[in-house]
Protein backbone atom coordinates (compact mmCIF):
# COMPACT_ATOMS: atom_id res chain seq x y z
CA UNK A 1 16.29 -8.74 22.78
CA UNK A 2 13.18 -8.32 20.38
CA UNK A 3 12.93 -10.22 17.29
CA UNK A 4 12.93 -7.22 15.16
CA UNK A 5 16.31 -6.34 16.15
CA UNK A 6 17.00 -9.42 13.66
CA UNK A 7 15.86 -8.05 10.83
CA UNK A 8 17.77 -4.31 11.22
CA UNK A 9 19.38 -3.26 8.47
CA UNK A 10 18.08 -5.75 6.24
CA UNK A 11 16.52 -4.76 3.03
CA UNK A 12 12.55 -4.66 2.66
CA UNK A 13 10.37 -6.30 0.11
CA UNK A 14 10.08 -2.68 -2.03
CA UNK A 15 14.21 -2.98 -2.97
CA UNK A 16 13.25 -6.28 -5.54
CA UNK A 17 14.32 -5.57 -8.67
CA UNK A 18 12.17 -5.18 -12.23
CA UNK A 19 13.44 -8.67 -12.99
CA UNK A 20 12.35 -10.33 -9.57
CA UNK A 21 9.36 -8.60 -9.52
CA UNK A 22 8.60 -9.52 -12.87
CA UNK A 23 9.00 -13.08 -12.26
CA UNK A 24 5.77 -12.72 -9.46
CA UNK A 25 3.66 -10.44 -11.91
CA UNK A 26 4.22 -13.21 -14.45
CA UNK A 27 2.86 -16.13 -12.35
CA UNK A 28 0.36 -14.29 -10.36
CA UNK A 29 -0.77 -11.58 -12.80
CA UNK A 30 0.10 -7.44 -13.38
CA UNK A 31 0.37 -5.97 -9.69
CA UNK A 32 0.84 -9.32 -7.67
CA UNK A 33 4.48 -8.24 -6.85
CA UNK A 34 3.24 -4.79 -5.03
CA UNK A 35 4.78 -5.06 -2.18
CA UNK A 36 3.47 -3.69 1.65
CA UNK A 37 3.28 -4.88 4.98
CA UNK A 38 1.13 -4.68 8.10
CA UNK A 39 2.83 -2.77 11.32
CA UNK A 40 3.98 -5.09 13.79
CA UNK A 41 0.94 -3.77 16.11
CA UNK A 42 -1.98 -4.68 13.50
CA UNK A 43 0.27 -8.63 13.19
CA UNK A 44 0.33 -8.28 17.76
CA UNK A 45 -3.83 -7.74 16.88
CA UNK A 46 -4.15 -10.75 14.42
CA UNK A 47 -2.07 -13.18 16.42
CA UNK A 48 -4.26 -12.04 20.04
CA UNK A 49 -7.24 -12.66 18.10
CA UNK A 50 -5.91 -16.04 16.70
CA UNK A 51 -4.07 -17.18 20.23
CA UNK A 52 -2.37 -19.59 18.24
CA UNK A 53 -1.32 -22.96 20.43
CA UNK A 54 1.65 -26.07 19.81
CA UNK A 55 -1.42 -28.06 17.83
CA UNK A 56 -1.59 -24.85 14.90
CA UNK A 57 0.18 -24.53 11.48
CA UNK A 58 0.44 -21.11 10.56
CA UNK A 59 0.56 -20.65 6.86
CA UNK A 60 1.76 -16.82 5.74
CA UNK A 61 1.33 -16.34 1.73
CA UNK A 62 3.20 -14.37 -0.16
CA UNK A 63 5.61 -14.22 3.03
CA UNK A 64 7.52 -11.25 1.71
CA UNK A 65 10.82 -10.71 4.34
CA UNK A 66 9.58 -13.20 6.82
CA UNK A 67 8.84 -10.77 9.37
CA UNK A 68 5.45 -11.70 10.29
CA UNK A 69 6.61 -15.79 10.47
CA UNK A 70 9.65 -14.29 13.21
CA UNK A 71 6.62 -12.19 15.04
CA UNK A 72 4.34 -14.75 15.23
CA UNK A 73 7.52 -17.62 16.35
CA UNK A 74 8.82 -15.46 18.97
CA UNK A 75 5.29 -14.05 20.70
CA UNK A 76 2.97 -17.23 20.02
CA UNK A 77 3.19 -20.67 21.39
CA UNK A 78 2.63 -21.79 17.19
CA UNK A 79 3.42 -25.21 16.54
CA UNK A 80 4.96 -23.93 12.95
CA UNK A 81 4.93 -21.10 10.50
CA UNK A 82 5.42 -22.45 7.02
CA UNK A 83 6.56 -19.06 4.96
CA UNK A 84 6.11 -19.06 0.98
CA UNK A 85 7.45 -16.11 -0.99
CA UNK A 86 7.83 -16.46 -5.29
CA UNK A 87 10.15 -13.47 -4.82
CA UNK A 88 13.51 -14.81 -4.62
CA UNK A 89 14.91 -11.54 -3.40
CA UNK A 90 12.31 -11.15 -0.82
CA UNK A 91 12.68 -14.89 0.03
CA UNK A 92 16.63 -14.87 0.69
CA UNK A 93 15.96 -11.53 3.07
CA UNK A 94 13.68 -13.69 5.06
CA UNK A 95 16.62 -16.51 4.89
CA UNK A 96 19.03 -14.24 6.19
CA UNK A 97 16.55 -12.37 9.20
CA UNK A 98 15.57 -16.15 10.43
CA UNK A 99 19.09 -17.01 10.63
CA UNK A 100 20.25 -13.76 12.44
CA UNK A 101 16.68 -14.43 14.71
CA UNK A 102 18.30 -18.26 14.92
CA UNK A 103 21.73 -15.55 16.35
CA UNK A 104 20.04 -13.69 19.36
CA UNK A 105 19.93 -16.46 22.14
CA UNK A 106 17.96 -19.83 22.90
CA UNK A 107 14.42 -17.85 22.09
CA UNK A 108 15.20 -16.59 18.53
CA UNK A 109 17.01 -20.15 17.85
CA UNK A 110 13.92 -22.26 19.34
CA UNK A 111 11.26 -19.69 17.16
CA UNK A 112 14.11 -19.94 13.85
CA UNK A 113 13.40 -23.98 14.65
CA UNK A 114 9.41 -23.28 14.15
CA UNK A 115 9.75 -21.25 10.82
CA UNK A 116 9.58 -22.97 7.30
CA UNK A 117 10.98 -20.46 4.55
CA UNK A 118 9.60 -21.80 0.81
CA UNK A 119 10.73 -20.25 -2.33
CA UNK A 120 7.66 -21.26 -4.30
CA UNK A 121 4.50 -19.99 -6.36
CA UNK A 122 1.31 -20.28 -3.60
CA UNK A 123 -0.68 -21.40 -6.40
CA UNK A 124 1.13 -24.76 -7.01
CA UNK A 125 3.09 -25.25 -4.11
CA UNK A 126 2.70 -28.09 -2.01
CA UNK A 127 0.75 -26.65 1.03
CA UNK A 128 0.65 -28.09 4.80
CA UNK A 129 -2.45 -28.82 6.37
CA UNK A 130 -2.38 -25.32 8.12
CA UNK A 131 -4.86 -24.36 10.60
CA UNK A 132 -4.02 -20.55 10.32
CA UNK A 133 -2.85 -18.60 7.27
CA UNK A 134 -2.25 -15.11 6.89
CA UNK A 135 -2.05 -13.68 3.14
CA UNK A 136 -1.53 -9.76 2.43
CA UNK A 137 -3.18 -9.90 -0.42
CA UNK A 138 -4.66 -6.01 -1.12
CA UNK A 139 -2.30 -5.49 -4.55
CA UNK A 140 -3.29 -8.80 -5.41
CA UNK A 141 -5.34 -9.00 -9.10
CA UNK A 142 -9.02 -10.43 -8.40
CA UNK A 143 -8.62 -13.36 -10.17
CA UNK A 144 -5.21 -14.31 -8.01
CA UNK A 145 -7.14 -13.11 -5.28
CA UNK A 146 -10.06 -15.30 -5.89
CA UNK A 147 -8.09 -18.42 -6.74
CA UNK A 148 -6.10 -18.28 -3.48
CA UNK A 149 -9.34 -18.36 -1.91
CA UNK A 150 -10.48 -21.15 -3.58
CA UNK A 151 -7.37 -23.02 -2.67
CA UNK A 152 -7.82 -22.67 1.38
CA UNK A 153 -11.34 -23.28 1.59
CA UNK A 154 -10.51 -26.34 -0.92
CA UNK A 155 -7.60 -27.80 0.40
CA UNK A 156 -7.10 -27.03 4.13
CA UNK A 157 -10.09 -29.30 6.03
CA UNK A 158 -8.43 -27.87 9.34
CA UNK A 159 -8.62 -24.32 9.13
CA UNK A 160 -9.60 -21.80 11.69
CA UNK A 161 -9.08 -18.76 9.70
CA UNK A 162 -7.49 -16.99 6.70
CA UNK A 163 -7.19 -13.20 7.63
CA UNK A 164 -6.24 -10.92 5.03
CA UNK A 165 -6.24 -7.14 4.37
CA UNK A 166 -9.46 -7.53 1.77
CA UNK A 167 -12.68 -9.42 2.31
CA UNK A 168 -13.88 -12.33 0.42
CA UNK A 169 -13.92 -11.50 -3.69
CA UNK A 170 -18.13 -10.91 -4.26
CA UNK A 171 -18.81 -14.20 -6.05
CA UNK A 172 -17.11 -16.50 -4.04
CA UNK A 173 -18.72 -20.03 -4.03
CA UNK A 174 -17.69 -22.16 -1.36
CA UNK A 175 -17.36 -22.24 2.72
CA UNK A 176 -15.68 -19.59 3.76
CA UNK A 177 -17.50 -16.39 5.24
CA UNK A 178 -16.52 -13.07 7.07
CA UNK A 179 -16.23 -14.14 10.71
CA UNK A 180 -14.22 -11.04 11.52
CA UNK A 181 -13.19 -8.05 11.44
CA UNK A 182 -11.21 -5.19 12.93
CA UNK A 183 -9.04 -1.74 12.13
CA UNK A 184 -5.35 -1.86 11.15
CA UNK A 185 -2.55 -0.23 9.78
CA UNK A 186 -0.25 -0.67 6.87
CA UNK A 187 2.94 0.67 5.37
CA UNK A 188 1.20 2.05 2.41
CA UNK A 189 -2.12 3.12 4.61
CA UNK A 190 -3.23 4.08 7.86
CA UNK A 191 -6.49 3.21 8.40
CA UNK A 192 -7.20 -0.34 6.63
CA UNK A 193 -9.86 -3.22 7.62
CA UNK A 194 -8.56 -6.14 7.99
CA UNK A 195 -10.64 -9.01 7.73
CA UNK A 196 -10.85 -12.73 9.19
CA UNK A 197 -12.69 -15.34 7.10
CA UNK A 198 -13.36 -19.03 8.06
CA UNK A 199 -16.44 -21.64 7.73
């Protein structure tokens, strides 16, 4: 049975209400609680290019629904997906699809074992020492943007690569760099770039 079967009939990130989604505009600035996702074929092409293994932390920020953390559980060998969403509608959707993934037989309950859900602002939160992170940051303001950036390349001495739909904000001082980068599509686009950064 796939693992998007677990997440049928669930609400999506867009059905937050004004009050939720003014809760993640207030800590993260106007337009940080836009919500869109990647198509589970553009996530297939990030995970391939990651291959993540047992030894990787996979860090997804602003983790909307949790779909991504169920793809990348049940189709990677990840050690663990650590999931933080502000949104506490979006957050208790991903609650409930985990627990319904935890529902459809030894693999969904094995990959609901690997998944972390966080309620929690990215910006403060206590972050693991992730290897991986994933962050679909387009609506994102710059500044948000650009401090999220900061934080990775500051904080997480381990990391392979953060891969995002938006490139590195033009004055970014510090170690990360393009390393990456390759077509996608989106829920609110088409044709998007989608780019992998890393030291």
């Amino acid at each position: 049975m796939p693992w998007s079967d677990a997440f049928k009939d669930l609400p999506d990130g867009f059905q937050a209400a004004p009050s939720d989604r003014a809760i993640v505009d207030a800590a993260g600035g106007r337009g940080a609680a836009i919500y869109g996702e990647l198509i589970e074929a553009t996530f297939d092409r990030i995970l391939q290019w990651w291959r993540p293994g047992p030894e990787d932390i996979l860090l997804d920020l602003g983790s909307g629904t949790g779909r991504f953390a169920a793809q990348a559980a049940m189709t990677t060998e990840v050690g663990e997906v650590v999931a933080i969403e502000l949104s506490r509608f979006r957050h208790e959707t991903a609650v409930e699809g985990i627990e319904r993934l935890r529902a459809l037989g030894p693999d969904g309950a094995a990959a609901a074992d690997r998944i972390r859900l966080v309620e929690d602002d990215f910006l403060t939160a206590s972050l693991p020492d992730a290897t991986l992170v994933y962050c679909g940051s387009t609506c994102f303001p710059a500044e948000l943007w650009a401090c999220l950036c900061r934080r990775v390349d500051r904080e997480l001495p381990h990391l392979r690569s953060l891969i995002a739909p938006r490139p590195l904000p033009e004055d970014f001082q510090g170690r990360l760099r393009e390393i990456g980068r390759f077509p996608g599509s989106a829920t609110w686009m088409d044709e998007i770039d989608v780019y992998a950064l890393g030291r």
